[in-house]
Protein backbone atom coordinates (compact mmCIF):
# COMPACT_ATOMS: atom_id res chain seq x y z
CA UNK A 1 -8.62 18.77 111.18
CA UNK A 2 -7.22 17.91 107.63
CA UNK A 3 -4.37 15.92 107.73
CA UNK A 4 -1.23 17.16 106.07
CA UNK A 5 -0.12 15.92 102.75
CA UNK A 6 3.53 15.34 102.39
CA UNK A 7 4.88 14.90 99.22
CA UNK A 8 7.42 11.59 99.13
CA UNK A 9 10.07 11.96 96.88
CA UNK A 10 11.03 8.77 95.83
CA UNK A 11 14.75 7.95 94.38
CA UNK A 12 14.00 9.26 90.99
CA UNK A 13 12.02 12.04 92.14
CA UNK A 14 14.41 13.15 94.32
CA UNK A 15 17.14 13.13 91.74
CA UNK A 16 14.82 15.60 89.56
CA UNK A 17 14.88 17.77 92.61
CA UNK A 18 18.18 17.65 92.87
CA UNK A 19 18.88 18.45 89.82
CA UNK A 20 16.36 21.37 89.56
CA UNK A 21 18.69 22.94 92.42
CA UNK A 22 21.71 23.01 90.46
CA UNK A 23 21.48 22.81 87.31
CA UNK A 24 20.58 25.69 84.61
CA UNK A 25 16.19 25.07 84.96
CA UNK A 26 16.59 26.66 88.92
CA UNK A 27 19.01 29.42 88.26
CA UNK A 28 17.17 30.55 84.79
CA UNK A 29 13.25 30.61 86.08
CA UNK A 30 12.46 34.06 85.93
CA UNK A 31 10.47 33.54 89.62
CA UNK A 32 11.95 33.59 92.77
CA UNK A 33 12.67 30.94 94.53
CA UNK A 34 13.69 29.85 97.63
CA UNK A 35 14.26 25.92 99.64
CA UNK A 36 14.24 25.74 103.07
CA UNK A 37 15.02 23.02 105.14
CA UNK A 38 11.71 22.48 107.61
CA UNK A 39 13.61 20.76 110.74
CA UNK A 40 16.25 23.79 111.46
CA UNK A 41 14.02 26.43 108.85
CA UNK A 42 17.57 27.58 107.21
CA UNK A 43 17.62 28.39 103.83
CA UNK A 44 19.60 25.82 101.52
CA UNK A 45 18.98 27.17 98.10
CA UNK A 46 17.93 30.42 96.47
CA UNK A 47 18.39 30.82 92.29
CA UNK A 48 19.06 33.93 90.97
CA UNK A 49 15.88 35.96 90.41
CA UNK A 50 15.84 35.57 94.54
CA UNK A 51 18.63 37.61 94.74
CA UNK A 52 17.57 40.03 92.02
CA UNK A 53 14.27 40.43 93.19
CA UNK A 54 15.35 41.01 96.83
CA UNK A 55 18.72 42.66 96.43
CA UNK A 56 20.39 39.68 99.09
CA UNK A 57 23.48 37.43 97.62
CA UNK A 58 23.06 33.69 97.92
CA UNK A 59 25.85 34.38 100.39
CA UNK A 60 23.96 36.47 102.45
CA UNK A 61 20.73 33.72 102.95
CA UNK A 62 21.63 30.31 102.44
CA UNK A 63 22.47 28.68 106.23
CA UNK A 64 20.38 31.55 108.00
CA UNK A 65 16.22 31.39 108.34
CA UNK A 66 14.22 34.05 106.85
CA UNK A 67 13.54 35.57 110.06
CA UNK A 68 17.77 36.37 111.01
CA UNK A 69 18.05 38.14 107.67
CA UNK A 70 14.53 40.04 108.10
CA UNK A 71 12.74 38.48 104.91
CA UNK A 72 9.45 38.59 106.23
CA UNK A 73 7.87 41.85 106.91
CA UNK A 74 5.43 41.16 109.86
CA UNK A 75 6.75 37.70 111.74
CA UNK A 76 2.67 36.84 112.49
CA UNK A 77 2.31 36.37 108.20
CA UNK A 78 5.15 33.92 108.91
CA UNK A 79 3.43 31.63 111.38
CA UNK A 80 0.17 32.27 109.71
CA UNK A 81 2.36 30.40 106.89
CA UNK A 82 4.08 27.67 108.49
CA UNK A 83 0.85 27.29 110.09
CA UNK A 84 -1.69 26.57 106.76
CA UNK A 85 1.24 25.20 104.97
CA UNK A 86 1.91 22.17 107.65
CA UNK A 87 -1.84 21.42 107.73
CA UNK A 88 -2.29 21.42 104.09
CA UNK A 89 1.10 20.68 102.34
CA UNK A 90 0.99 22.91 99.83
CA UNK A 91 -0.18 26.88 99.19
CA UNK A 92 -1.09 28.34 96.30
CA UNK A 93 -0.47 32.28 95.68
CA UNK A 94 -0.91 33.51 99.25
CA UNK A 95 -0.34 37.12 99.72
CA UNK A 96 2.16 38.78 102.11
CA UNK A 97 4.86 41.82 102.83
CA UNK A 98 8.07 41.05 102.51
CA UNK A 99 11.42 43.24 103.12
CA UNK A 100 14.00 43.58 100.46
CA UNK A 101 17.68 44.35 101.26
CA UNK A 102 17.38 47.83 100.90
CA UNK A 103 14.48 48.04 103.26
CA UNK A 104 11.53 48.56 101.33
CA UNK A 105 8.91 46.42 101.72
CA UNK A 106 7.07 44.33 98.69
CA UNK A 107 4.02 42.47 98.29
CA UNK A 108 4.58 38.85 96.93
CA UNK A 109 2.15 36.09 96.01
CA UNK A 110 3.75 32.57 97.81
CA UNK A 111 2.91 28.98 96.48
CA UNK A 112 4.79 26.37 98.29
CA UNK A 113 4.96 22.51 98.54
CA UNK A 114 6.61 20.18 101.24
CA UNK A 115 8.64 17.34 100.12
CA UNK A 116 10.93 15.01 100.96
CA UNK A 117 15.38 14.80 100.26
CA UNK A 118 17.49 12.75 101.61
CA UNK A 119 15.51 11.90 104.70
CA UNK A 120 14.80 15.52 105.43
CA UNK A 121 11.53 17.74 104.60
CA UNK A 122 11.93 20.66 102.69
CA UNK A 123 10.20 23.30 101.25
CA UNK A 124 9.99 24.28 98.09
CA UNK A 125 8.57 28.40 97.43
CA UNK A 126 7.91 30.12 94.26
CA UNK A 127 7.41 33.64 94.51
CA UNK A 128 5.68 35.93 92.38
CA UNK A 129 6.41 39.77 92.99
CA UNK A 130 3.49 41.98 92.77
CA UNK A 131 4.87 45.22 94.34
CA UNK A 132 4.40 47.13 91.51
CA UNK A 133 0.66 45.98 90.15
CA UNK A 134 -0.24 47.04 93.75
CA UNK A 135 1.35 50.27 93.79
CA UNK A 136 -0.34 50.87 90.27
CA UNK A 137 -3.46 49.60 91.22
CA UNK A 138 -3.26 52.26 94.85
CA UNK A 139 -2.10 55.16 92.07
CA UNK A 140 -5.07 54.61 90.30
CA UNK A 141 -7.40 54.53 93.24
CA UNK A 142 -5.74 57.78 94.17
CA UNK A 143 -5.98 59.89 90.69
CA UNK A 144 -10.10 58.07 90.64
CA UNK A 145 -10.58 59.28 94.35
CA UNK A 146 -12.71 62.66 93.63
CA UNK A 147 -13.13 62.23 90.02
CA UNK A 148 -16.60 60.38 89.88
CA UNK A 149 -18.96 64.03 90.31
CA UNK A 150 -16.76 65.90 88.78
CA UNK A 151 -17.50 66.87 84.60
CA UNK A 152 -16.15 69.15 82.01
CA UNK A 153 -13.38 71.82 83.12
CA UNK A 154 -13.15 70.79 86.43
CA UNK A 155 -12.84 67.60 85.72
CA UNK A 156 -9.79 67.95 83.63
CA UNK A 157 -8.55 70.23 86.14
CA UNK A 158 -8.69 67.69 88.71
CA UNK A 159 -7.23 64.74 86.93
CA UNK A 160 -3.82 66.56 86.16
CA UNK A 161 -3.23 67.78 89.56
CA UNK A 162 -3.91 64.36 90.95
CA UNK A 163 -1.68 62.74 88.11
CA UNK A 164 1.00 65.28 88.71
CA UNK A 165 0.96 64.74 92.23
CA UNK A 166 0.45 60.93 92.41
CA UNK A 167 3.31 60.19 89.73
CA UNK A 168 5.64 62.87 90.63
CA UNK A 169 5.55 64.13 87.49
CA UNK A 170 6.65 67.92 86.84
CA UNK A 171 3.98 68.45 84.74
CA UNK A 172 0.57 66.58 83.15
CA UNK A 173 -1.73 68.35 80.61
CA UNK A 174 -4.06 67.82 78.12
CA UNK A 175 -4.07 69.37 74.71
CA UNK A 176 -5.98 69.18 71.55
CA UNK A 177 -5.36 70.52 68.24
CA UNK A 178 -5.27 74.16 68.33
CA UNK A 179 -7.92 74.10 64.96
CA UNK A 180 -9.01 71.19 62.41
CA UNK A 181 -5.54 70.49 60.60
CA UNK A 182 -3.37 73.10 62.88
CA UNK A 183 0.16 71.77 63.18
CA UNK A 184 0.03 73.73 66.49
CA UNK A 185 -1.69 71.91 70.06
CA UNK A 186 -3.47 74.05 72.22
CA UNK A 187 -3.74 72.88 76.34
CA UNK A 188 -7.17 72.55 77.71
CA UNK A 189 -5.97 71.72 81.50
CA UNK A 190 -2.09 71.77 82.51
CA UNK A 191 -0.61 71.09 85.81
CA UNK A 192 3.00 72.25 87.04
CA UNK A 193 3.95 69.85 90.18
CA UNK A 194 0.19 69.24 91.51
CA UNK A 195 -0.39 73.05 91.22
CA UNK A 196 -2.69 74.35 88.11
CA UNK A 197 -1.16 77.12 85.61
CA UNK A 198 -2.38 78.77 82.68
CA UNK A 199 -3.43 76.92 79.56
CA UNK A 200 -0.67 77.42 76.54
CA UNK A 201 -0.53 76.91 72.95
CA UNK A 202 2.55 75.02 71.47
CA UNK A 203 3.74 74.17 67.65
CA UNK A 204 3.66 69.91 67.43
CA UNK A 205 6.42 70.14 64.49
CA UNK A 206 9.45 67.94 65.99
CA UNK A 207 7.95 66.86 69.60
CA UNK A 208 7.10 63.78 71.11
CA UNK A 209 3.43 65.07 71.37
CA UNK A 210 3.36 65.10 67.06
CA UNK A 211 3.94 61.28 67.55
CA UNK A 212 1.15 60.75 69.76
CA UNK A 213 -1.18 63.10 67.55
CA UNK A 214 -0.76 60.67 65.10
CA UNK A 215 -1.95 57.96 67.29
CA UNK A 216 1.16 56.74 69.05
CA UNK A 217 1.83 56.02 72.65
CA UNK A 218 4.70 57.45 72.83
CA UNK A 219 7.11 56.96 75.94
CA UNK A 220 10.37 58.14 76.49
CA UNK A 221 12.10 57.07 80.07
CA UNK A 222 15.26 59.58 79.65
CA UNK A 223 16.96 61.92 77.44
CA UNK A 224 13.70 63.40 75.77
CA UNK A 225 15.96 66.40 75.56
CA UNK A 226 18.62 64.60 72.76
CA UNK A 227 15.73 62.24 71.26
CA UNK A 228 14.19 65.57 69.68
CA UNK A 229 16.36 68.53 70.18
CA UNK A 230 14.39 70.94 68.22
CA UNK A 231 11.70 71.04 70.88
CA UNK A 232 12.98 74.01 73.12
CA UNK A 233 10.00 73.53 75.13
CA UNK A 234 11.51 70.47 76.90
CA UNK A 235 14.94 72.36 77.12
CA UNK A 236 12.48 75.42 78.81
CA UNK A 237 10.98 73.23 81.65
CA UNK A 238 14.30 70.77 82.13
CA UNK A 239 12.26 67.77 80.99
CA UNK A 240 14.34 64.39 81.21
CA UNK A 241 11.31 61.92 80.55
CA UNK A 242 8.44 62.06 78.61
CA UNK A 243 4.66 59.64 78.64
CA UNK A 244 2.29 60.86 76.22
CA UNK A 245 -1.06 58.81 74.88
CA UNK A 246 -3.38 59.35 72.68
CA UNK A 247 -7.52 60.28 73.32
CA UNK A 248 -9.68 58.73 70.86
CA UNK A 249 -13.10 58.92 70.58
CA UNK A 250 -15.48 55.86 69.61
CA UNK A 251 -14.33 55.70 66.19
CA UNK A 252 -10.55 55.84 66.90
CA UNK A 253 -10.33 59.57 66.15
CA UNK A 254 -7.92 61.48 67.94
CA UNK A 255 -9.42 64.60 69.68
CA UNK A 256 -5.82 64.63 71.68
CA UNK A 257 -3.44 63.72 73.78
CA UNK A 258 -2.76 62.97 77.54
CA UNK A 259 1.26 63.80 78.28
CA UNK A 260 2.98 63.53 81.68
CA UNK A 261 6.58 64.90 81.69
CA UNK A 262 9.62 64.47 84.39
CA UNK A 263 12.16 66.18 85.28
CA UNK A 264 14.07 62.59 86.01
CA UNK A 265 14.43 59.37 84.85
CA UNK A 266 11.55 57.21 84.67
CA UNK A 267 12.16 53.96 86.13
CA UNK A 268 8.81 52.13 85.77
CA UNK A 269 8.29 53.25 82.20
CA UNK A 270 5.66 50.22 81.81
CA UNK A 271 3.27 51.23 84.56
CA UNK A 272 2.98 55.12 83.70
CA UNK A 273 2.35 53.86 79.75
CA UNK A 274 -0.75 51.74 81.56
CA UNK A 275 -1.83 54.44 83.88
CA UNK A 276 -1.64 57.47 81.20
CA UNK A 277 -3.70 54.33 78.71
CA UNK A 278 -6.13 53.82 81.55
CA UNK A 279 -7.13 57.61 82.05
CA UNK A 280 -6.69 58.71 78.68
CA UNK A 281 -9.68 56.52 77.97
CA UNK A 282 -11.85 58.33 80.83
CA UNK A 283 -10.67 61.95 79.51
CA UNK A 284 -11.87 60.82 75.66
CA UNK A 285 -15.07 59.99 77.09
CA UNK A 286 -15.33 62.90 78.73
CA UNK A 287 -14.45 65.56 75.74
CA UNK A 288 -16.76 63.55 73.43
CA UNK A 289 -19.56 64.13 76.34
CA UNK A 290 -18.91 67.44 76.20
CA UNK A 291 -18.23 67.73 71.84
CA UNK A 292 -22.25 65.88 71.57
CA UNK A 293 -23.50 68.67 74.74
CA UNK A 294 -21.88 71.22 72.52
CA UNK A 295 -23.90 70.20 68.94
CA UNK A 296 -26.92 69.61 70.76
CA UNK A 297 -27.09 72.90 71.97
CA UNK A 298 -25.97 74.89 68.84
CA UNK A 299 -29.06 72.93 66.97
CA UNK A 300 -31.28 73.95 69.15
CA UNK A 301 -30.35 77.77 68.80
């Protein structure tokens, strides 16, 4: 069995800790972090992106352990902790569930070193939030699930509904110009709340989608409506929020775009942007499959 490392803090070290706790350095690093005293396992200091991240006022933590206020998700993650962390003195970016204020539950990576203050061990946890890069990474596990066999139409077909459904999006579609220097965008799979409708055709003059024609991710997290009021379109189908990104082939053309559009606000306007840039790189590939298929046949006829 290893034997644990505890960190002595000597005088000057521990006035550097000190410090750290209350002074402008703790409150301002943008990751979470928390000090616990080891002895009674009460919390003696959280800074502020603690209480941001998790919704809880220093008021509501500090004097109280982690397991009164219901911090950790599953209490066996917290002895699996206290357990790895006493043998080794220190962790680096372990993974566990957490519950926030509110009750949801988020995924954090956990580094944490034991030291010494005033006579007392402490700990001393950084937190890095990862909720959302997981639930992007599960959304884009769930659009990919069934899209590997599938080609052409149906492959289209299936990548909106699953968008639509996965993002809660009203709709998702995917359009290309209507003819070589139209001003006019013509659908080639659309899908209206994970159910698929009838392709349309659609003038570009004045929309979002004219932006993103021109090779613009182009993302709009509320008020579409008043950002281009000449598109009645958006006024048609109550559209609040708009994603849109471009599909380029090989050589950076544009044969079109990818667009998802919500009838609410967008609140993770970052992760659709990377989701819509992810698959709008599959969907290129996939319509300059099927433009090559297409030559190759007409020069053989």
């Amino acid at each position: 069995m290893k034997k644990r490392k505890t960190i002595i803090a000597t005088n000057d070290f521990a006035e550097i800790i000190s410090e750290k706790l209350h002074q402008t350095a703790f409150e301002a690093d943008p990751y979470p972090i928390v000090v616990t005293e080891i002895e009674s396992s009460t919390i003696v200091a959280v800074n502020q992106s603690f209480c941001t991240v998790t919704g809880y006022n220093k008021e509501d933590v500090i004097g109280k352990t982690a397991l009164e206020i219901g911090l950790w998700a599953n209490r066996e993650d917290r002895d699996i902790f206290q357990t790895e962390l006493m043998r080794e003195g220190s962790l680096k970016n372990m993974k566990f569930d957490f519950r926030y204020k509110n009750g949801n539950i988020g995924t954090w990576l956990i580094s944490a070193n034991i030291f010494e203050l005033e006579g007392k061990n402490h700990i001393l946890t950084i937190v890095n939030d990862i909720t959302d890069r997981k639930r992007a990474e599960e959304r884009i596990l769930e659009i990919a699930n069934g899209l590997t066999l599938a080609t052409g139409e149906k492959f289209f077909s299936i990548l909106v509904c699953r968008m639509s459904q996965t993002l809660d999006a009203a709709y998702v579609f995917i359009a290309e110009m209507a003819a070589p220097g139209a001003k006019s965008a013509r659908t080639i799979a659309v899908c209206k709340r994970g159910e698929e409708i009838e392709n349309f055709e659609y003038d570009l003059a004045d929309t979002p989608c004219e932006n993103v024609m021109l090779d613009q991710d182009c993302i709009h997290p509320s008020r579409v409506q008043e950002l281009f009021p000449e598109d009645h379109l958006l006024v048609e189908m109550g559209i609040e929020a708009y994603a849109g990104s471009p599909l380029k082939d090989a050589d950076g053309t544009v044969l079109g775009i990818l667009v998802a559009l919500f009838d609410r606000e967008i609140k993770n306007p970052d992760q659709i942007k990377s989701l819509l840039q992810i698959f709008a790189i599959r969907v290129a590939d996939e319509m300059g499959r099927i433009k090559t298929e297409t030559a190759l046949r007409e020069s053989e006829e």
